[in-house]
PDB file of N, CA and C in Angstrom:
ATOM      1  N   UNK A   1      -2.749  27.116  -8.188  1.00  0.00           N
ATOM      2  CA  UNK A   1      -2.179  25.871  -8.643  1.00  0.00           C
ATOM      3  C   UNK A   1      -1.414  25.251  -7.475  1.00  0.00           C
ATOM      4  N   UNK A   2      -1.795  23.979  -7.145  1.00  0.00           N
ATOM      5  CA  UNK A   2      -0.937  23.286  -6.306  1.00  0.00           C
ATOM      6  C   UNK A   2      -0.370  21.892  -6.833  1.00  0.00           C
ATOM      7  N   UNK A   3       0.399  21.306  -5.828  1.00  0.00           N
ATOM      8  CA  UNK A   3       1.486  20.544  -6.147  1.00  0.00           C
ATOM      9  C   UNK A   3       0.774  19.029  -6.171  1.00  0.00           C
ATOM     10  N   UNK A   4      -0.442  18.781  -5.856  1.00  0.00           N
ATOM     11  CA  UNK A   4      -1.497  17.642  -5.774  1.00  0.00           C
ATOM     12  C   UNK A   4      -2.208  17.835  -7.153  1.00  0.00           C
ATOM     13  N   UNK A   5      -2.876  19.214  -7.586  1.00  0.00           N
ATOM     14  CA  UNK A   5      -3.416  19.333  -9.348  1.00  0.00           C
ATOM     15  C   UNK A   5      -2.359  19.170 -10.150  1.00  0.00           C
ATOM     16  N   UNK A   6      -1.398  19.488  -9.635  1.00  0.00           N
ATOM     17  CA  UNK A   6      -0.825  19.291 -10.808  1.00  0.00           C
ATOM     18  C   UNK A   6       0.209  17.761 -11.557  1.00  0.00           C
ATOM     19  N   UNK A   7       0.306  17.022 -10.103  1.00  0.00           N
ATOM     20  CA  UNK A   7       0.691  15.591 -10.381  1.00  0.00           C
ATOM     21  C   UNK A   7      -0.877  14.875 -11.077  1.00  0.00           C
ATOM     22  N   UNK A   8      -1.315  15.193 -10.455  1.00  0.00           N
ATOM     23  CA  UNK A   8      -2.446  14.668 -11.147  1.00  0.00           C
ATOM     24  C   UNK A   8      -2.830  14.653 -12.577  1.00  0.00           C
ATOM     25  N   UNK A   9      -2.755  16.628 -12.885  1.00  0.00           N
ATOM     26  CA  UNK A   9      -2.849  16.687 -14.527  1.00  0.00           C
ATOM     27  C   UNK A   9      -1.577  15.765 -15.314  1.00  0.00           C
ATOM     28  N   UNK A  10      -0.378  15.544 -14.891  1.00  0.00           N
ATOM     29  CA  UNK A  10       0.938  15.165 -14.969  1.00  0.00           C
ATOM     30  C   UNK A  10       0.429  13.641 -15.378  1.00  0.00           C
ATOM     31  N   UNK A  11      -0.389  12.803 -14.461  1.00  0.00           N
ATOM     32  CA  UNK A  11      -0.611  11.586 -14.481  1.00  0.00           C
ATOM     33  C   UNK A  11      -1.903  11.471 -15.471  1.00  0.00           C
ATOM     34  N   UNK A  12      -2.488  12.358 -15.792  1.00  0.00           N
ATOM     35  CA  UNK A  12      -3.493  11.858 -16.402  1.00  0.00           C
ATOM     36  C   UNK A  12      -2.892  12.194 -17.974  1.00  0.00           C
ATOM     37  N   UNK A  13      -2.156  13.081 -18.059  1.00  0.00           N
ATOM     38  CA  UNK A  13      -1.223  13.583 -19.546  1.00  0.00           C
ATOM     39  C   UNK A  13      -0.876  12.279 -19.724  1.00  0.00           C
ATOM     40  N   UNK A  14       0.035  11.419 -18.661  1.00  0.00           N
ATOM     41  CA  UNK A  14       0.414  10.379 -18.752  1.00  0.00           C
ATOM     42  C   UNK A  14      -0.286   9.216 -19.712  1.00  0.00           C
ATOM     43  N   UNK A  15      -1.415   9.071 -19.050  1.00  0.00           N
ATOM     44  CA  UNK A  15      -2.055   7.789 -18.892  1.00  0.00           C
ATOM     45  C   UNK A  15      -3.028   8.393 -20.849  1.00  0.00           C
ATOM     46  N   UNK A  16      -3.085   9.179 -21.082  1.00  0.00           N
ATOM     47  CA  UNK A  16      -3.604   9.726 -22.464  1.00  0.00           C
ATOM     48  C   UNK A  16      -2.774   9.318 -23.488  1.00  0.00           C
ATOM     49  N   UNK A  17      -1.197   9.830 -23.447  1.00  0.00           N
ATOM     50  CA  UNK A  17      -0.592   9.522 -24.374  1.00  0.00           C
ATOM     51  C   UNK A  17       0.000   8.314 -24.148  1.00  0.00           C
ATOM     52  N   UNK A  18      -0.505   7.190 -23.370  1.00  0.00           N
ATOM     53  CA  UNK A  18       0.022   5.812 -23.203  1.00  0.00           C
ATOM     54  C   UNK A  18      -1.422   5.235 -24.209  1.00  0.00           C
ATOM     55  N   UNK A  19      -2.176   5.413 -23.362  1.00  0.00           N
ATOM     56  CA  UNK A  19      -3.419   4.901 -24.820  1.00  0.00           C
ATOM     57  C   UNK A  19      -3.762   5.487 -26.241  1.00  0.00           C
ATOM     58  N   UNK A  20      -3.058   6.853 -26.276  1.00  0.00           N
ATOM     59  CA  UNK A  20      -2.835   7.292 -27.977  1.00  0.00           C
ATOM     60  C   UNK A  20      -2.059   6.660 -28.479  1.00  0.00           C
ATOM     61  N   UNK A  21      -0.601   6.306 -27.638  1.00  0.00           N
ATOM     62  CA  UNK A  21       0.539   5.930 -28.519  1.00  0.00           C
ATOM     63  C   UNK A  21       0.149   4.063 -28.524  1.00  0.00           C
ATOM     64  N   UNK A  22      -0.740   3.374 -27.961  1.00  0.00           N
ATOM     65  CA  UNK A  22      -1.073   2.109 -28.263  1.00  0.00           C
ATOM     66  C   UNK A  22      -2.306   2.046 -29.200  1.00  0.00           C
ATOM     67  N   UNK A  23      -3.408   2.636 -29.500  1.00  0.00           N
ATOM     68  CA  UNK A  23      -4.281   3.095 -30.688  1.00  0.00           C
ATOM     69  C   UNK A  23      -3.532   3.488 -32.078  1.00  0.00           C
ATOM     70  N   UNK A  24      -2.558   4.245 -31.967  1.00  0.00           N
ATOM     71  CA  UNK A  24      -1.481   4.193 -33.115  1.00  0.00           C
ATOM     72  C   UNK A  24      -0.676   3.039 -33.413  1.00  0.00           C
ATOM     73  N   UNK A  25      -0.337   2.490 -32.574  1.00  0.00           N
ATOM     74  CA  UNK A  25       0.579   1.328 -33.069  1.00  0.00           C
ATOM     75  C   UNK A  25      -0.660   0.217 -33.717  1.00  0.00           C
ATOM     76  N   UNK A  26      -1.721  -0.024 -33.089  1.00  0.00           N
ATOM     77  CA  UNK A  26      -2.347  -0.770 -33.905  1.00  0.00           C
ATOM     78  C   UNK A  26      -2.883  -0.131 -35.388  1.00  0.00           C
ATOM     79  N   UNK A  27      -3.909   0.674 -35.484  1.00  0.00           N
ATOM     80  CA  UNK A  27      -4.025   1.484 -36.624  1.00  0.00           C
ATOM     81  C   UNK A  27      -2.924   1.444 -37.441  1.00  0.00           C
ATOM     82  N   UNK A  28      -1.417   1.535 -37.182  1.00  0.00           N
ATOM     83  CA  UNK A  28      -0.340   1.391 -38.078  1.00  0.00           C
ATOM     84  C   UNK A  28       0.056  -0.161 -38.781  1.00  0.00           C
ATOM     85  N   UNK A  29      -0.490  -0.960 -37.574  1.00  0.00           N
ATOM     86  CA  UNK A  29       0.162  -2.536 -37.698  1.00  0.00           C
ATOM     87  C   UNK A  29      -1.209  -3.125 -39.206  1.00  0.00           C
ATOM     88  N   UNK A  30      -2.616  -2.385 -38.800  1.00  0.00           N
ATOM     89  CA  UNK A  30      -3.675  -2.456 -39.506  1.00  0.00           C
ATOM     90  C   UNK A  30      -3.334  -2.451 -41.138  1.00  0.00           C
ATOM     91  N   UNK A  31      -2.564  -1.037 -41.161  1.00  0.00           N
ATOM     92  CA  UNK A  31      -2.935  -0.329 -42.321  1.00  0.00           C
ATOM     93  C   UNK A  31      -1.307  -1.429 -43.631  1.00  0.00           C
ATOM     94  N   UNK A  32      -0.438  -1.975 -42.098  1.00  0.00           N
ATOM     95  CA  UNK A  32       0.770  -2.324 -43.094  1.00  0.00           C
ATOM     96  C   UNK A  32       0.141  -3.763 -43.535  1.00  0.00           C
ATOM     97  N   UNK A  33      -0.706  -4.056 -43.014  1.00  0.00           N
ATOM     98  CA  UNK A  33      -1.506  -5.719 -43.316  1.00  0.00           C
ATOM     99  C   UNK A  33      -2.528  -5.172 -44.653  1.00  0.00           C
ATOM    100  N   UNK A  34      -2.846  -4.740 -45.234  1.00  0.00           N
ATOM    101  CA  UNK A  34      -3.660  -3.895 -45.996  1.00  0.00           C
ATOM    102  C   UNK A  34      -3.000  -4.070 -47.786  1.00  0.00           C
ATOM    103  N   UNK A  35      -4.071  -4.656 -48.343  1.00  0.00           N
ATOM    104  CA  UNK A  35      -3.428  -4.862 -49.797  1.00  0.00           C
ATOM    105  C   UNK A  35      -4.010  -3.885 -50.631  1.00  0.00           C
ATOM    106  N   UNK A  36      -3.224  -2.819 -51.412  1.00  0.00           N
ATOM    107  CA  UNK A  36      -3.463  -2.197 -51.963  1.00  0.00           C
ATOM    108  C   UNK A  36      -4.489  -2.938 -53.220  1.00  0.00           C
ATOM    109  N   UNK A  37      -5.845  -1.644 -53.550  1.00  0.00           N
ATOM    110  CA  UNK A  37      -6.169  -2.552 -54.730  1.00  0.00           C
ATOM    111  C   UNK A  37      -7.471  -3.572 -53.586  1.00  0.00           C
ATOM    112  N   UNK A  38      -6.967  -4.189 -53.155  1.00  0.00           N
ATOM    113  CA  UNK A  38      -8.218  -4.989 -52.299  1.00  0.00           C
ATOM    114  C   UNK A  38      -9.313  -4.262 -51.493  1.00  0.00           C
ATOM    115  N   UNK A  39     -10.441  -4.630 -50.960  1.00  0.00           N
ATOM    116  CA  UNK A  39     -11.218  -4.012 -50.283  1.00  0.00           C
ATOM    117  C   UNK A  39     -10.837  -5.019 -48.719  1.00  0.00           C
ATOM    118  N   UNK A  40     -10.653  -3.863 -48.386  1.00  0.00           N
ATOM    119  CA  UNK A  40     -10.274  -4.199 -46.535  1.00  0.00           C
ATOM    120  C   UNK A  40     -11.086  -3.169 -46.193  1.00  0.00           C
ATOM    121  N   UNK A  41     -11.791  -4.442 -45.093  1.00  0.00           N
ATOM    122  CA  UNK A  41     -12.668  -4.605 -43.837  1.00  0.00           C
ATOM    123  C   UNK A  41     -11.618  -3.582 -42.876  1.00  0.00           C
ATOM    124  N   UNK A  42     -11.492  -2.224 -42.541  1.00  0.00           N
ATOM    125  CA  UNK A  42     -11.100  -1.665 -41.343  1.00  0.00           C
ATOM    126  C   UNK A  42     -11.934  -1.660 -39.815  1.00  0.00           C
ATOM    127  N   UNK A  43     -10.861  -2.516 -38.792  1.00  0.00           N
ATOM    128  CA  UNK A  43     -11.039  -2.427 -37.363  1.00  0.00           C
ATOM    129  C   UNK A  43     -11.351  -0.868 -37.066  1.00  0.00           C
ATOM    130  N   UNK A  44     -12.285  -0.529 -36.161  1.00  0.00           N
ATOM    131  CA  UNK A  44     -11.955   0.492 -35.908  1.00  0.00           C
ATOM    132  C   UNK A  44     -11.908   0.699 -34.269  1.00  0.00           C
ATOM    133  N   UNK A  45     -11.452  -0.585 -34.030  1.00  0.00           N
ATOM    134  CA  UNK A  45     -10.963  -0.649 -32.771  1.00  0.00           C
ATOM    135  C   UNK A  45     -11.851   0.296 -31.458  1.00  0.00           C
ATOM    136  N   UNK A  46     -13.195  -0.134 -31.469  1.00  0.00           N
ATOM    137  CA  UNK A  46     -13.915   0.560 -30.315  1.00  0.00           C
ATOM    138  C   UNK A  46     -13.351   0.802 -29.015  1.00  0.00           C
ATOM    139  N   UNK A  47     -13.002  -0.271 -28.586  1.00  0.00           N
ATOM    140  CA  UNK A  47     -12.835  -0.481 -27.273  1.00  0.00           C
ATOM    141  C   UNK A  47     -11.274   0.730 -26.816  1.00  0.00           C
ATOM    142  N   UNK A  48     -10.375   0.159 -27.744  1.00  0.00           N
ATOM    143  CA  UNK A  48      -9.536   1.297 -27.939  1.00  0.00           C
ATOM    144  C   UNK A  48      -9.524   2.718 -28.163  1.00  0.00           C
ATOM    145  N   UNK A  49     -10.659   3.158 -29.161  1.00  0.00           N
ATOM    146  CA  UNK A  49     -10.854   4.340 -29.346  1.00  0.00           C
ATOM    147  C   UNK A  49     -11.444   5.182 -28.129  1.00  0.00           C
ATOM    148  N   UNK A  50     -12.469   4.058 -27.498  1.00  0.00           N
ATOM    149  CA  UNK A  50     -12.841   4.546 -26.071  1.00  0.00           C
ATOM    150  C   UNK A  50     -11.910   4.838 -25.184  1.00  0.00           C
ATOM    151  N   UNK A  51     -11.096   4.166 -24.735  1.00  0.00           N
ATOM    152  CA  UNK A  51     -10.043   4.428 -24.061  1.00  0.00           C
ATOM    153  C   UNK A  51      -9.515   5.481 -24.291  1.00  0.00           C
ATOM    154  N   UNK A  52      -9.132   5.823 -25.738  1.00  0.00           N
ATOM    155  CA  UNK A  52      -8.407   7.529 -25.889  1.00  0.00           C
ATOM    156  C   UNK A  52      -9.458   8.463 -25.635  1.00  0.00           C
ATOM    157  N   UNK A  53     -10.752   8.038 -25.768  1.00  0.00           N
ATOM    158  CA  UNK A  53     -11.558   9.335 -25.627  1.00  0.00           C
ATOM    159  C   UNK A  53     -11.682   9.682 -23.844  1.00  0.00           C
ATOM    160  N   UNK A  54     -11.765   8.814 -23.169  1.00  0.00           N
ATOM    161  CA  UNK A  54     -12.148   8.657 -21.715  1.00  0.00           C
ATOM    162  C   UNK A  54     -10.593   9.302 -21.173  1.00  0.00           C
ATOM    163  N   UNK A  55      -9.676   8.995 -22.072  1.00  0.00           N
ATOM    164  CA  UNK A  55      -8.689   9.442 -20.991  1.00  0.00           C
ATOM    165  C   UNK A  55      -8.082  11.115 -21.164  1.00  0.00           C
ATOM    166  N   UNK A  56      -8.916  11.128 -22.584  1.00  0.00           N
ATOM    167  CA  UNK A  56      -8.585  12.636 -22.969  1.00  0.00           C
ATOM    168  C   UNK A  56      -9.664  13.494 -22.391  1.00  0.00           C
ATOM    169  N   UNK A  57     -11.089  13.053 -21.843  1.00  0.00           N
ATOM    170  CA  UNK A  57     -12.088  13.756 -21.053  1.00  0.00           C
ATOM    171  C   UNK A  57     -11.375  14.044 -19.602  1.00  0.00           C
ATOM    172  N   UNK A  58     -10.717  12.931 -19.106  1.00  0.00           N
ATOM    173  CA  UNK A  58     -10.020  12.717 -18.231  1.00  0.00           C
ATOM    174  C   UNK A  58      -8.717  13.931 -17.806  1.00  0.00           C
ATOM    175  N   UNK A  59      -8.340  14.026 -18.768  1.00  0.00           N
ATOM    176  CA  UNK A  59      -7.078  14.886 -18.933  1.00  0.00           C
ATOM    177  C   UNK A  59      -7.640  16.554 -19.150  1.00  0.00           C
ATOM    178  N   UNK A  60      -8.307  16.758 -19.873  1.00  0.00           N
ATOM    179  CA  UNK A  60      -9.552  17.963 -19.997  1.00  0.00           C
ATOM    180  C   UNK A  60      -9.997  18.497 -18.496  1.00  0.00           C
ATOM    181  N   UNK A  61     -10.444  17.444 -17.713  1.00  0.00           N
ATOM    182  CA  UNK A  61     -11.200  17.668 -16.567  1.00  0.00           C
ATOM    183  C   UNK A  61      -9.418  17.613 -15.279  1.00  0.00           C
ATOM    184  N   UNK A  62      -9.095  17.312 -15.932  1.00  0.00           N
ATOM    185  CA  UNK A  62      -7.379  17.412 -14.578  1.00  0.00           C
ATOM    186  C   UNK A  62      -7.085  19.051 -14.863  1.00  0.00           C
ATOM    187  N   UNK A  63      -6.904  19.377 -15.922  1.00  0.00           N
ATOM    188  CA  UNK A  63      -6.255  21.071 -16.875  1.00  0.00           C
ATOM    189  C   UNK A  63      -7.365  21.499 -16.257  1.00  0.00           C
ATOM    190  N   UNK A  64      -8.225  21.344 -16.457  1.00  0.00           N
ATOM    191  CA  UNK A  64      -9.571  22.533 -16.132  1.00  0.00           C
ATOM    192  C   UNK A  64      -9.230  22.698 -14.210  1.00  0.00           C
ATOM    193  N   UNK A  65      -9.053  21.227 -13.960  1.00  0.00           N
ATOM    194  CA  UNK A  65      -8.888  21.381 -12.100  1.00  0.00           C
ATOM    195  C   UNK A  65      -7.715  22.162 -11.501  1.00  0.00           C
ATOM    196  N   UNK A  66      -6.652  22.137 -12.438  1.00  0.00           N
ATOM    197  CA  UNK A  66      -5.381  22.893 -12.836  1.00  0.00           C
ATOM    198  C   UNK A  66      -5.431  24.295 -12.623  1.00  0.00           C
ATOM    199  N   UNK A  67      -6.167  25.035 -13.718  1.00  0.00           N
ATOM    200  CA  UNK A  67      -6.343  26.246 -13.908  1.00  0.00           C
ATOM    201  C   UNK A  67      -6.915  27.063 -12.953  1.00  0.00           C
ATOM    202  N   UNK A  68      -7.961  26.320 -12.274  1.00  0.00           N
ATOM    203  CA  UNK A  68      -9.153  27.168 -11.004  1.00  0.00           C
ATOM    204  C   UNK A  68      -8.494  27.176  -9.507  1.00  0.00           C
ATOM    205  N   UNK A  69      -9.058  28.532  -9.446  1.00  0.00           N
ATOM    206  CA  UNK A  69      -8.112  29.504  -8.039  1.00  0.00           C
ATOM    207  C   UNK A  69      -8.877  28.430  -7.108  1.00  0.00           C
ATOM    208  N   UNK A  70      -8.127  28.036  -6.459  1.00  0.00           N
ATOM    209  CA  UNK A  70      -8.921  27.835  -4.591  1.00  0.00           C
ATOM    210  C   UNK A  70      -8.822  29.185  -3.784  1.00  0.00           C
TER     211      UNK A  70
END
């Protein structure tokens, strides 16, 4: 483990839970617009959801670079 993998895993932890915690705030803002009883059309926010997935492959592949001996 060095001091370059591991800012890195550090920054990519980062940059994951900056696009989880903005995918939640919408999904939340969604669900308080939402009339009970009515049929609502749910966003399911692609473009966003991509983003959490890419940055959590992202973050997967930093831990994995993390863990392996040089």
């Amino acid at each position: 483990m060095n001091e370059k993998k591991l800012k890195a895993a550090i920054s990519e932890a980062e940059r994951f839970l900056s696009r989880a915690k903005e995918l939640g705030k919408l999904l939340s803002e969604q669900e308080k617009k939402r009339i009970p009883g009515e049929i609502f059309y749910r966003d399911h926010f692609p473009k966003e959801c991509g983003s959490v997935r890419r940055a959590s492959m992202d973050l997967t592949r930093a831990l994995s670079d993390l863990r392996r001996y040089d």
